[in-house]
C-alpha atoms as a PDB file:
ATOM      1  CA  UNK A   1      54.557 -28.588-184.607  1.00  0.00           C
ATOM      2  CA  UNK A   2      53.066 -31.766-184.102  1.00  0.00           C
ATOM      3  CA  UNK A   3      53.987 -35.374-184.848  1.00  0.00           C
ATOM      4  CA  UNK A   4      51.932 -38.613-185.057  1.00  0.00           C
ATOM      5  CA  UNK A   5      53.710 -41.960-184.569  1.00  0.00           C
ATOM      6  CA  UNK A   6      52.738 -44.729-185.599  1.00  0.00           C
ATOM      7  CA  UNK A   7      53.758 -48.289-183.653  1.00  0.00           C
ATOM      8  CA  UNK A   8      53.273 -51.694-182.590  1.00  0.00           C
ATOM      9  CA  UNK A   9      55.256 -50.757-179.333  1.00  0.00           C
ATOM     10  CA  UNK A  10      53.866 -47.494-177.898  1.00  0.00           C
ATOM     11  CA  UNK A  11      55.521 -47.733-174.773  1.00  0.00           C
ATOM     12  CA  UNK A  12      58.784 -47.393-176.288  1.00  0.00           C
ATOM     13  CA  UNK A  13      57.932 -43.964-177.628  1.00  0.00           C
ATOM     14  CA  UNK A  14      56.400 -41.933-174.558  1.00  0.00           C
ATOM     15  CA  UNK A  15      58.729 -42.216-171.653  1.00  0.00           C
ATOM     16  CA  UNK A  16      61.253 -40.120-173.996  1.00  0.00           C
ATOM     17  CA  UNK A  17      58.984 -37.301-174.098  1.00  0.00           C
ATOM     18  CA  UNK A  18      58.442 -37.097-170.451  1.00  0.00           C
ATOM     19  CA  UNK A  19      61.724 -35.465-170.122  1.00  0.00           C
ATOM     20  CA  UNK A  20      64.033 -32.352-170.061  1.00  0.00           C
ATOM     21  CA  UNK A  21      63.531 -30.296-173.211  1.00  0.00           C
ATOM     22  CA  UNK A  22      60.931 -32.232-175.233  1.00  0.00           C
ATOM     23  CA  UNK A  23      58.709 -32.094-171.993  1.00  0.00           C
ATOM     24  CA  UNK A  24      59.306 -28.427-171.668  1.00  0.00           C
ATOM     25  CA  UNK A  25      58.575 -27.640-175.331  1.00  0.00           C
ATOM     26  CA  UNK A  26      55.232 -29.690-175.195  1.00  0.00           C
ATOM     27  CA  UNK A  27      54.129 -27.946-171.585  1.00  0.00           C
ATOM     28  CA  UNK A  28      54.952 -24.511-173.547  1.00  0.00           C
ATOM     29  CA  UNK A  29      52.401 -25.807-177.024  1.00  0.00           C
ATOM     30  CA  UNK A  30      55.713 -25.817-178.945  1.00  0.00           C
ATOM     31  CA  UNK A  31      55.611 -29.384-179.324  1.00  0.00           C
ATOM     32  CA  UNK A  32      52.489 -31.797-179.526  1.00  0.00           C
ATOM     33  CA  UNK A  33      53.078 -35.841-180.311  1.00  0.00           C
ATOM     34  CA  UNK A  34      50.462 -38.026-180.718  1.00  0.00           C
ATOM     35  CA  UNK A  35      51.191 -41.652-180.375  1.00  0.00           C
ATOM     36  CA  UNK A  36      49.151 -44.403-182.126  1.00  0.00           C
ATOM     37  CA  UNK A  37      48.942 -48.221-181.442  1.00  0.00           C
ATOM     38  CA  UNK A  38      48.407 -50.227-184.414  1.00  0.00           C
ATOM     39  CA  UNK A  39      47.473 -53.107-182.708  1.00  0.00           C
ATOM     40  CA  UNK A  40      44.322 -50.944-182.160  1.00  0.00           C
ATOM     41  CA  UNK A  41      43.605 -51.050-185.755  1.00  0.00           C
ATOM     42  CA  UNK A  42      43.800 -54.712-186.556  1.00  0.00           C
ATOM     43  CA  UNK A  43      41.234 -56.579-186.713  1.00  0.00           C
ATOM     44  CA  UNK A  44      39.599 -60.056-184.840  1.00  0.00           C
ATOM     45  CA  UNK A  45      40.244 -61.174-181.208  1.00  0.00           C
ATOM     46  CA  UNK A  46      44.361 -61.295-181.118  1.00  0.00           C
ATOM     47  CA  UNK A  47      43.836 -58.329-183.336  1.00  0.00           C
ATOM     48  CA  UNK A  48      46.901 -60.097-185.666  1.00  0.00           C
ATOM     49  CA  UNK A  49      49.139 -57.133-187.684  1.00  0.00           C
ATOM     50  CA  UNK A  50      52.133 -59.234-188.861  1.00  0.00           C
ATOM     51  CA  UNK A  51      52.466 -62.683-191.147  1.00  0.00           C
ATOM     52  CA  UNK A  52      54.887 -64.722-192.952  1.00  0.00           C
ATOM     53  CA  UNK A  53      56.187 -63.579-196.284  1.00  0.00           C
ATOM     54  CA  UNK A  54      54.637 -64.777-199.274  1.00  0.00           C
ATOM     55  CA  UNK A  55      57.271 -66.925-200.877  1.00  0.00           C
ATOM     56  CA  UNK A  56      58.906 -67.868-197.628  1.00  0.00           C
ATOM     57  CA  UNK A  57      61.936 -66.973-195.340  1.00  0.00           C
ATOM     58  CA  UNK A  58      62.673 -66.280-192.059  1.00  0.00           C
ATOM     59  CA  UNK A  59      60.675 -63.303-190.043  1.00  0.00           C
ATOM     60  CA  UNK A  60      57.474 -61.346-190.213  1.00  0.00           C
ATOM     61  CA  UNK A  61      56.204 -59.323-191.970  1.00  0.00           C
ATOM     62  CA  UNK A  62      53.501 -55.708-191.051  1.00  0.00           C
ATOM     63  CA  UNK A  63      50.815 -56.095-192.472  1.00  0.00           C
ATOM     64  CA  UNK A  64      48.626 -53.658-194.749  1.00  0.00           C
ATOM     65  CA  UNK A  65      44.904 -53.925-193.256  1.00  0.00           C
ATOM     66  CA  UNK A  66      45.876 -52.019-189.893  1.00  0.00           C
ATOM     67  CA  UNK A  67      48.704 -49.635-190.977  1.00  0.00           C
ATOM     68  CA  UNK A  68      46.283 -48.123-193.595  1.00  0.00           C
ATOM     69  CA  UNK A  69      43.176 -48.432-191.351  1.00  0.00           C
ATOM     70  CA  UNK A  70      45.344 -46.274-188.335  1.00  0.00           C
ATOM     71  CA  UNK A  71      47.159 -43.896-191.010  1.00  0.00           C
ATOM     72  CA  UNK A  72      43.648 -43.227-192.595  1.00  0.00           C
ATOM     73  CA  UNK A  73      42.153 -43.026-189.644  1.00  0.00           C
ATOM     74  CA  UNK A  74      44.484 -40.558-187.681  1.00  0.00           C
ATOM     75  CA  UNK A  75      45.027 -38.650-191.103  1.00  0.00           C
ATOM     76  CA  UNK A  76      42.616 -39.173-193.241  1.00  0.00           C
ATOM     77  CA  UNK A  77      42.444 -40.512-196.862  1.00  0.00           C
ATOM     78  CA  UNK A  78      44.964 -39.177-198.491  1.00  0.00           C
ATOM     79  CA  UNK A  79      47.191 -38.440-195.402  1.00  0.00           C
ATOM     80  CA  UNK A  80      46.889 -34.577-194.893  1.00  0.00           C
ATOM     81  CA  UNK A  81      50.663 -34.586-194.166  1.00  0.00           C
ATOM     82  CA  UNK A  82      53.703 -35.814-195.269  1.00  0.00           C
ATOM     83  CA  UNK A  83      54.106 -39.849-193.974  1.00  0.00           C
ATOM     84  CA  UNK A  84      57.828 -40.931-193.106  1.00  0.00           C
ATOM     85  CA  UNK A  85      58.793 -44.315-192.452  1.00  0.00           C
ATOM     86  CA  UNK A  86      62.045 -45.275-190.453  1.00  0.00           C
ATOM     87  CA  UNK A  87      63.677 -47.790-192.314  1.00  0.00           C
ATOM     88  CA  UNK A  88      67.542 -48.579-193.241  1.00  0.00           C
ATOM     89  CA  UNK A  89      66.069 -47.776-196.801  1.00  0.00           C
ATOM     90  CA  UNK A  90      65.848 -44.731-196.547  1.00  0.00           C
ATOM     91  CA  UNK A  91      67.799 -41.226-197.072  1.00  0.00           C
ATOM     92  CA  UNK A  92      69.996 -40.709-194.471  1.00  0.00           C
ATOM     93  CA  UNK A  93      69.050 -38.183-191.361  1.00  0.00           C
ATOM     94  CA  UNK A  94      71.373 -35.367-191.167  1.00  0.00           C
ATOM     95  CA  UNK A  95      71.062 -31.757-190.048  1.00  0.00           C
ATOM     96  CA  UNK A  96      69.799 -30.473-193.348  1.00  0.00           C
ATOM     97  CA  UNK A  97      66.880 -32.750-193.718  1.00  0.00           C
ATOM     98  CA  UNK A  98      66.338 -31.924-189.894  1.00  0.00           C
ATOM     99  CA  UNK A  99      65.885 -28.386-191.495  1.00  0.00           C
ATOM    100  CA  UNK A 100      63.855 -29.218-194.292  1.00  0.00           C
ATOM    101  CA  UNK A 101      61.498 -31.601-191.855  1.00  0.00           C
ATOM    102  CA  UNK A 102      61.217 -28.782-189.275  1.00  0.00           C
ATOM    103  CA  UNK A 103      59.371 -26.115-192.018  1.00  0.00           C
ATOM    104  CA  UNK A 104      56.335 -28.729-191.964  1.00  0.00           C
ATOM    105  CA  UNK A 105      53.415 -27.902-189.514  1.00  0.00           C
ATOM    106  CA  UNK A 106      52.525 -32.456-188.811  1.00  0.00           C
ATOM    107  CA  UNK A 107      54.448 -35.136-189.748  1.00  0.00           C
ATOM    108  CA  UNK A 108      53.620 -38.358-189.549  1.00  0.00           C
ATOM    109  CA  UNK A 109      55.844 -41.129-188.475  1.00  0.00           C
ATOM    110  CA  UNK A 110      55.963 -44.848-189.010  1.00  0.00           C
ATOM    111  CA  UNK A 111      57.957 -47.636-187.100  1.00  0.00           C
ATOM    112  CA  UNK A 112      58.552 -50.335-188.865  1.00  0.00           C
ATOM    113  CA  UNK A 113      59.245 -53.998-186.992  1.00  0.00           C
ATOM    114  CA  UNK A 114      59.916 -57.542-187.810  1.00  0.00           C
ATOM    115  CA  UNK A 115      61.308 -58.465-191.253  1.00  0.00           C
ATOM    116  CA  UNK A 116      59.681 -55.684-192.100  1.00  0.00           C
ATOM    117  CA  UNK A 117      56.707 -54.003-194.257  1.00  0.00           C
ATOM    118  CA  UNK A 118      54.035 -55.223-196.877  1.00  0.00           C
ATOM    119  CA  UNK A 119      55.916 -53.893-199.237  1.00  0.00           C
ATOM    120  CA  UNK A 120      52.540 -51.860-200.834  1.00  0.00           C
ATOM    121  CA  UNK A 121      52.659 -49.449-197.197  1.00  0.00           C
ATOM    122  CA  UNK A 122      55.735 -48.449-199.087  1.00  0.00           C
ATOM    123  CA  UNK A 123      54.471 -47.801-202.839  1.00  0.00           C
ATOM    124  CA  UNK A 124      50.899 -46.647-201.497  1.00  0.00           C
ATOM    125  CA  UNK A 125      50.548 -44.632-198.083  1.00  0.00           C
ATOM    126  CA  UNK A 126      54.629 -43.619-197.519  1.00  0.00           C
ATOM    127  CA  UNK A 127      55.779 -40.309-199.037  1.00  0.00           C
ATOM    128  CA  UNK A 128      59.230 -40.559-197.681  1.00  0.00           C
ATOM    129  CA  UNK A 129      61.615 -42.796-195.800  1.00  0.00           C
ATOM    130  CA  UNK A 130      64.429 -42.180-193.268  1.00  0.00           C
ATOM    131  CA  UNK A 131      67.476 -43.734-192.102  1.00  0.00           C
ATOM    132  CA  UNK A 132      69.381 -42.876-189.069  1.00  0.00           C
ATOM    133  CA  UNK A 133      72.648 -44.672-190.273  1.00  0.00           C
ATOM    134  CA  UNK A 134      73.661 -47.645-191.953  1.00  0.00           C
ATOM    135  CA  UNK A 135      72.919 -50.077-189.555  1.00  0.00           C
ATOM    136  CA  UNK A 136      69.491 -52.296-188.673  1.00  0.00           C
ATOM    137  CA  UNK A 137      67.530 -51.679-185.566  1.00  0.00           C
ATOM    138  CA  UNK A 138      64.814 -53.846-184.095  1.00  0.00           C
ATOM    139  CA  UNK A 139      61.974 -51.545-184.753  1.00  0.00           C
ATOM    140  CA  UNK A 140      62.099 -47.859-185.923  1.00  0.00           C
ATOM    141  CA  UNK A 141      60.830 -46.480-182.256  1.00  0.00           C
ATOM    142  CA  UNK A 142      64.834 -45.119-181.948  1.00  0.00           C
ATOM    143  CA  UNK A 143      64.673 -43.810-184.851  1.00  0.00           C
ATOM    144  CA  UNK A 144      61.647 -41.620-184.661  1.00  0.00           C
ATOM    145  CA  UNK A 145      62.675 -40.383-181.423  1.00  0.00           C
ATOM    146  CA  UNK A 146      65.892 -39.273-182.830  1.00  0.00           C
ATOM    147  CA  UNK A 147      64.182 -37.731-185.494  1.00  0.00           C
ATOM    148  CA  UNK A 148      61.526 -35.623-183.280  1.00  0.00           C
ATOM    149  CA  UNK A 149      64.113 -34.736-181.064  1.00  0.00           C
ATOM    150  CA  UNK A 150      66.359 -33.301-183.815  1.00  0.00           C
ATOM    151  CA  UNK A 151      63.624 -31.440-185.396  1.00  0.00           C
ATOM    152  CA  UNK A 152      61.798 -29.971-182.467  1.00  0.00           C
ATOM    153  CA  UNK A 153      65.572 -28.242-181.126  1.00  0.00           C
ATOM    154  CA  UNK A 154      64.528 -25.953-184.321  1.00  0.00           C
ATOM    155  CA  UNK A 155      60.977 -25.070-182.941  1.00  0.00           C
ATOM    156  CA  UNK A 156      61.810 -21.332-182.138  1.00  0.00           C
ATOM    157  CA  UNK A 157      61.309 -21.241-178.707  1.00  0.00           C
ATOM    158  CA  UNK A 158      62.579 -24.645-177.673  1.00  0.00           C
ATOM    159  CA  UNK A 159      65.840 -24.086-176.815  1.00  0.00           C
ATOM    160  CA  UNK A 160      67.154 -21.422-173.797  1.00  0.00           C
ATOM    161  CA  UNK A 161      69.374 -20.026-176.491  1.00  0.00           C
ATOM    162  CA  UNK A 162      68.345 -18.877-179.448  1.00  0.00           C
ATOM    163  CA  UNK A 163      70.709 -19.313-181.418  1.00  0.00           C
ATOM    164  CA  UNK A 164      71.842 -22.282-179.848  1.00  0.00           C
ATOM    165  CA  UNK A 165      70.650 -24.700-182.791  1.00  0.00           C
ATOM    166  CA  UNK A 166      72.809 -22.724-185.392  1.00  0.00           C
ATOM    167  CA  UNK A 167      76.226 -23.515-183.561  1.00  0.00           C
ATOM    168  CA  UNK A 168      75.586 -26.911-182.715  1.00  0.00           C
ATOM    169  CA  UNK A 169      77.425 -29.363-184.872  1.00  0.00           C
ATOM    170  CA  UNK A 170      76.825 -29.952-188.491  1.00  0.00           C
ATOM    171  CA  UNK A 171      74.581 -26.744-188.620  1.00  0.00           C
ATOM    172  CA  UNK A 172      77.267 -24.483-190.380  1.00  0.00           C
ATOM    173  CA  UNK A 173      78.566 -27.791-191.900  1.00  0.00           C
ATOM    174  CA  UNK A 174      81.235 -27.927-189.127  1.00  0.00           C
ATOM    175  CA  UNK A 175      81.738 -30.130-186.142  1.00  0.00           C
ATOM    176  CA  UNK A 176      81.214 -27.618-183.334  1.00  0.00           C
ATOM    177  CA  UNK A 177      84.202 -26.035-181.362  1.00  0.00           C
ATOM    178  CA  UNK A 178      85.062 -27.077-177.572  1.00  0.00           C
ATOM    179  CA  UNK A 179      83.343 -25.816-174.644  1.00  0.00           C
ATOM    180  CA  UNK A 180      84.738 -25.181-170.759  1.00  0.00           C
ATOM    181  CA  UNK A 181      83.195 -23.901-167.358  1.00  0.00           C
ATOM    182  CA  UNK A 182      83.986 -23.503-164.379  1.00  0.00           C
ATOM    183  CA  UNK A 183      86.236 -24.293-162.215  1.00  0.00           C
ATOM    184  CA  UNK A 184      89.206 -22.403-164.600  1.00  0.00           C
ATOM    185  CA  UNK A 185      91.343 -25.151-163.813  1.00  0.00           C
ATOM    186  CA  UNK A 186      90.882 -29.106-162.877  1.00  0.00           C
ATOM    187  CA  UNK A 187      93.993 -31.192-162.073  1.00  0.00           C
ATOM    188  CA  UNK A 188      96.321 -29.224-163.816  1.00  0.00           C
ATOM    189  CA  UNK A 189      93.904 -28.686-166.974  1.00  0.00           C
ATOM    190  CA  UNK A 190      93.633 -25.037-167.852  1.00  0.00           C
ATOM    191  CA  UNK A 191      90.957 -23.538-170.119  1.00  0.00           C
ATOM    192  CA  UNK A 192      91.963 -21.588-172.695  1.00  0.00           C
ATOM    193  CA  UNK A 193      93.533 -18.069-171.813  1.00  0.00           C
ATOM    194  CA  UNK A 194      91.967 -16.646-174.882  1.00  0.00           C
ATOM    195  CA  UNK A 195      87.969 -17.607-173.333  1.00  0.00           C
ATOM    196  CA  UNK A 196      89.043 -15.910-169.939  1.00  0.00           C
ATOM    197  CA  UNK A 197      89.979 -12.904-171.962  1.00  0.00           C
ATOM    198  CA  UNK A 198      86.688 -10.922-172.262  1.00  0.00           C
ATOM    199  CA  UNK A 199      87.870  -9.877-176.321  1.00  0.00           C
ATOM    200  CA  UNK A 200      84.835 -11.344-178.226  1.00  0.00           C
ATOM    201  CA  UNK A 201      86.113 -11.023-181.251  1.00  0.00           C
ATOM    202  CA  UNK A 202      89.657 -12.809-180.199  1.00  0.00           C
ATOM    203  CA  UNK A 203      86.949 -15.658-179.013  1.00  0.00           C
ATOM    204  CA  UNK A 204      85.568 -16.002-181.888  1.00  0.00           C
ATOM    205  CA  UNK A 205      88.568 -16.526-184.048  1.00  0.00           C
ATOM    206  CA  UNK A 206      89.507 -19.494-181.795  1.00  0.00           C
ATOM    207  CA  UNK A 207      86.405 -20.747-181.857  1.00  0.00           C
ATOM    208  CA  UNK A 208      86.322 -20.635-185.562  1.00  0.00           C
ATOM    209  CA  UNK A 209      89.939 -22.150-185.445  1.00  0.00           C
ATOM    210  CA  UNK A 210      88.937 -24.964-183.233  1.00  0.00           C
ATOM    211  CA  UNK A 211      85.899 -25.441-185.535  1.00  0.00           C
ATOM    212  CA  UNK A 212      88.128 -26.417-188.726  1.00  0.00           C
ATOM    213  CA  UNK A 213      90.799 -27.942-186.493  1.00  0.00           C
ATOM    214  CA  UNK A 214      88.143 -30.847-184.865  1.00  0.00           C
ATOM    215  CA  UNK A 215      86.522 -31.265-188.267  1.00  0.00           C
ATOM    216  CA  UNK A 216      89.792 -31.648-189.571  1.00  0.00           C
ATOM    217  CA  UNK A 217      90.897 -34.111-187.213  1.00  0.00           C
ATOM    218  CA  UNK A 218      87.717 -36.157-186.818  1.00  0.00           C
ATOM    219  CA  UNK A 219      85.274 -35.747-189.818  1.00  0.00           C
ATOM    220  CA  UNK A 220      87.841 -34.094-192.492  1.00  0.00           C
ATOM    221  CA  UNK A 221      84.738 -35.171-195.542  1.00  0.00           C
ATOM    222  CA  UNK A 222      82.520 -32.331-194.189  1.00  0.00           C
ATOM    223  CA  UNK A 223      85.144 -29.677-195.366  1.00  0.00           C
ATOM    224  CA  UNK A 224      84.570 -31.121-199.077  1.00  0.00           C
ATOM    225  CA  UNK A 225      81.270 -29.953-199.238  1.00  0.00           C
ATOM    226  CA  UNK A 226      80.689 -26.636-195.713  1.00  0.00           C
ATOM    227  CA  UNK A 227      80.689 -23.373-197.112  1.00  0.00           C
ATOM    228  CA  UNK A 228      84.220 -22.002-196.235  1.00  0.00           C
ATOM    229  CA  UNK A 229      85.230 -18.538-196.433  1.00  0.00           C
ATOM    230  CA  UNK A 230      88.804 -17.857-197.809  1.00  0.00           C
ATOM    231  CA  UNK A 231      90.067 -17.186-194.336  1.00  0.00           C
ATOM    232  CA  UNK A 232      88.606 -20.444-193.237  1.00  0.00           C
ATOM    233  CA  UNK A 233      90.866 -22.090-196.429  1.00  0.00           C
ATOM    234  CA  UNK A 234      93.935 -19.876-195.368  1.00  0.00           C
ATOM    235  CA  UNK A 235      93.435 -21.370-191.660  1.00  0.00           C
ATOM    236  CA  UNK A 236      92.973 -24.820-192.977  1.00  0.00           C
ATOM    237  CA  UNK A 237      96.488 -24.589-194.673  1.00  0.00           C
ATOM    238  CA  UNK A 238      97.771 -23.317-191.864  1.00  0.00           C
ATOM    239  CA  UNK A 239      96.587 -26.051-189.640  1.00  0.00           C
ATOM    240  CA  UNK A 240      98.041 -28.599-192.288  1.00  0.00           C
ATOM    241  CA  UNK A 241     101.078 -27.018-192.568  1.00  0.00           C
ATOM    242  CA  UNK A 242     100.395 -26.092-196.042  1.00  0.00           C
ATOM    243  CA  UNK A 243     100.433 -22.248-195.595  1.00  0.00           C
ATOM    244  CA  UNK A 244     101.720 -19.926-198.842  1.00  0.00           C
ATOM    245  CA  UNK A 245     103.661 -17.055-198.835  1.00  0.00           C
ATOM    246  CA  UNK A 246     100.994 -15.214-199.602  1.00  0.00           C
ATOM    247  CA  UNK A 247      99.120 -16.626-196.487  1.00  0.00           C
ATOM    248  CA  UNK A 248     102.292 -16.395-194.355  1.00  0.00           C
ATOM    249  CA  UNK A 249     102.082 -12.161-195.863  1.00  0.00           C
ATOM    250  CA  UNK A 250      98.519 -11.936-194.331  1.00  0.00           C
ATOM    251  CA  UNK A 251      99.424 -13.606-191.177  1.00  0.00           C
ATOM    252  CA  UNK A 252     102.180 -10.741-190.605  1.00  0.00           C
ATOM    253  CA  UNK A 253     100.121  -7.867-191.399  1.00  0.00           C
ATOM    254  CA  UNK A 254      97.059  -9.096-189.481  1.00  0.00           C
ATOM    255  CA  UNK A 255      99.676  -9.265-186.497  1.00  0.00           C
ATOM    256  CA  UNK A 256     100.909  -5.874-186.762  1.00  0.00           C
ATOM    257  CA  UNK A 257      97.358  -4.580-186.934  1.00  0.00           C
ATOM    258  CA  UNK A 258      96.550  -6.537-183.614  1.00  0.00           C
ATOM    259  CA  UNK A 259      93.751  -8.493-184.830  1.00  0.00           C
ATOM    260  CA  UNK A 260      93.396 -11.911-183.838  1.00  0.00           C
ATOM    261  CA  UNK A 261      95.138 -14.856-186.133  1.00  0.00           C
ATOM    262  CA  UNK A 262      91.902 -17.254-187.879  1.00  0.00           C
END
């Protein structure tokens, strides 16, 4: 997969990718990014790409002549992929768009900086526009690194495991369960009989259980919308203290059969 970014601070961009798994994944052709000074595209001697607004106010403002002239010339005319600008404007980044993003081949990637864009980059050259949260940055280099580096852990290949990007957090719509290694116990803390316990499936249930519980606790909106099995619902009741009698019937017999409580 390959991104091309497109900034007035290139230096911001590159030292991220020089590192750990992004590094890796572009040593291994899993990954290319391509990253583009705008500066280079602007014309005259100080080679100028931001001005006042029109109709006054505080800041500067990108200007069109050099973020079309390095789009077009990186892309082409139309852009032969999909152009994303980082802006507070935009959708909000989550894991699902992550997923939708990572099915494209190139994407290209625009920083914004300053007050902010000629607001015809936005109606004329942008197909879609990003937000990592509802805050304001100084430039929308963070942004597009968090973006690349979200998307590329779903290159096949990228990660050591797998599987590893479908546990993570927010990828079943959960916030993931709690992890321990060794030593099996630091100052007194103990790790959890049940992951000493070599029964996979008894592991599983408590990871499940942990799962709901930490969403629960710390981001209880996500259950309103992850896809929860009944057992997950019967667990979440139980966890609230909310359990039926019916529930408290399935509990038992579960029990007697030996199988792990969920």
């Amino acid at each position: 997969m390959r991104f091309d970014v497109f900034t007035l601070f290139p230096g911001l961009i590159q030292p991220y990718l020089e590192e750990s798994i992004l590094q890796r994944a572009r040593e291994n052709g899993l990954l290319e990014v391509q990253v583009h000074d705008i500066r280079a595209w602007a014309p005259g001697k100080h080679h100028v790409t931001d001005e006042p607004p029109y109709g006054g106010g505080g800041g500067m403002v990108m200007k069109c002549e050099p973020v079309f002239a390095a789009v077009e010339a990186v892309l082409g005319a139309p852009p032969a992929c999909p152009v994303i600008l980082l802006s507070p404007q935009g959708r909000v980044f989550n894991q699902q768009a992550a997923l939708e993003l990572v099915r494209q081949p190139r994407l290209a990637l625009l920083c914004g900086r300053y007050e902010g864009i000629d607001e015809r980059i936005r109606e004329h050259l942008v197909t879609d526009q990003i937000s990592i949260g509802d805050y304001v940055l100084t430039g929308g280099e963070l942004p597009a690194l968090v973006l690349i580096d979200a998307v590329a852990r779903l290159i096949p290949g990228v990660l050591g495991d797998p599987d590893g990007p479908f546990d993570d957090s927010h990828a079943t719509g959960l916030l993931e369960y709690p992890h321990y290694t060794r030593p099996a116990e630091f100052r007194g803390w103990a790790v959890p009989e049940v992951l000493l316990s070599g029964n996979h499936a008894q592991i599983a249930a408590w990871r499940r259980e942990q799962a709901l519980l930490r969403t629960l606790h710390r981001r209880p909106d996500l259950l309103e919308t992850a896809p929860l099995s009944e057992e997950d619902r019967r667990t979440l009741r139980r966890l609230k203290g909310e359990e039926t009698p019916e529930d408290l019937q399935k509990t038992r017999k579960r029990r007697r059969r030996g199988a792990p409580d969920a």
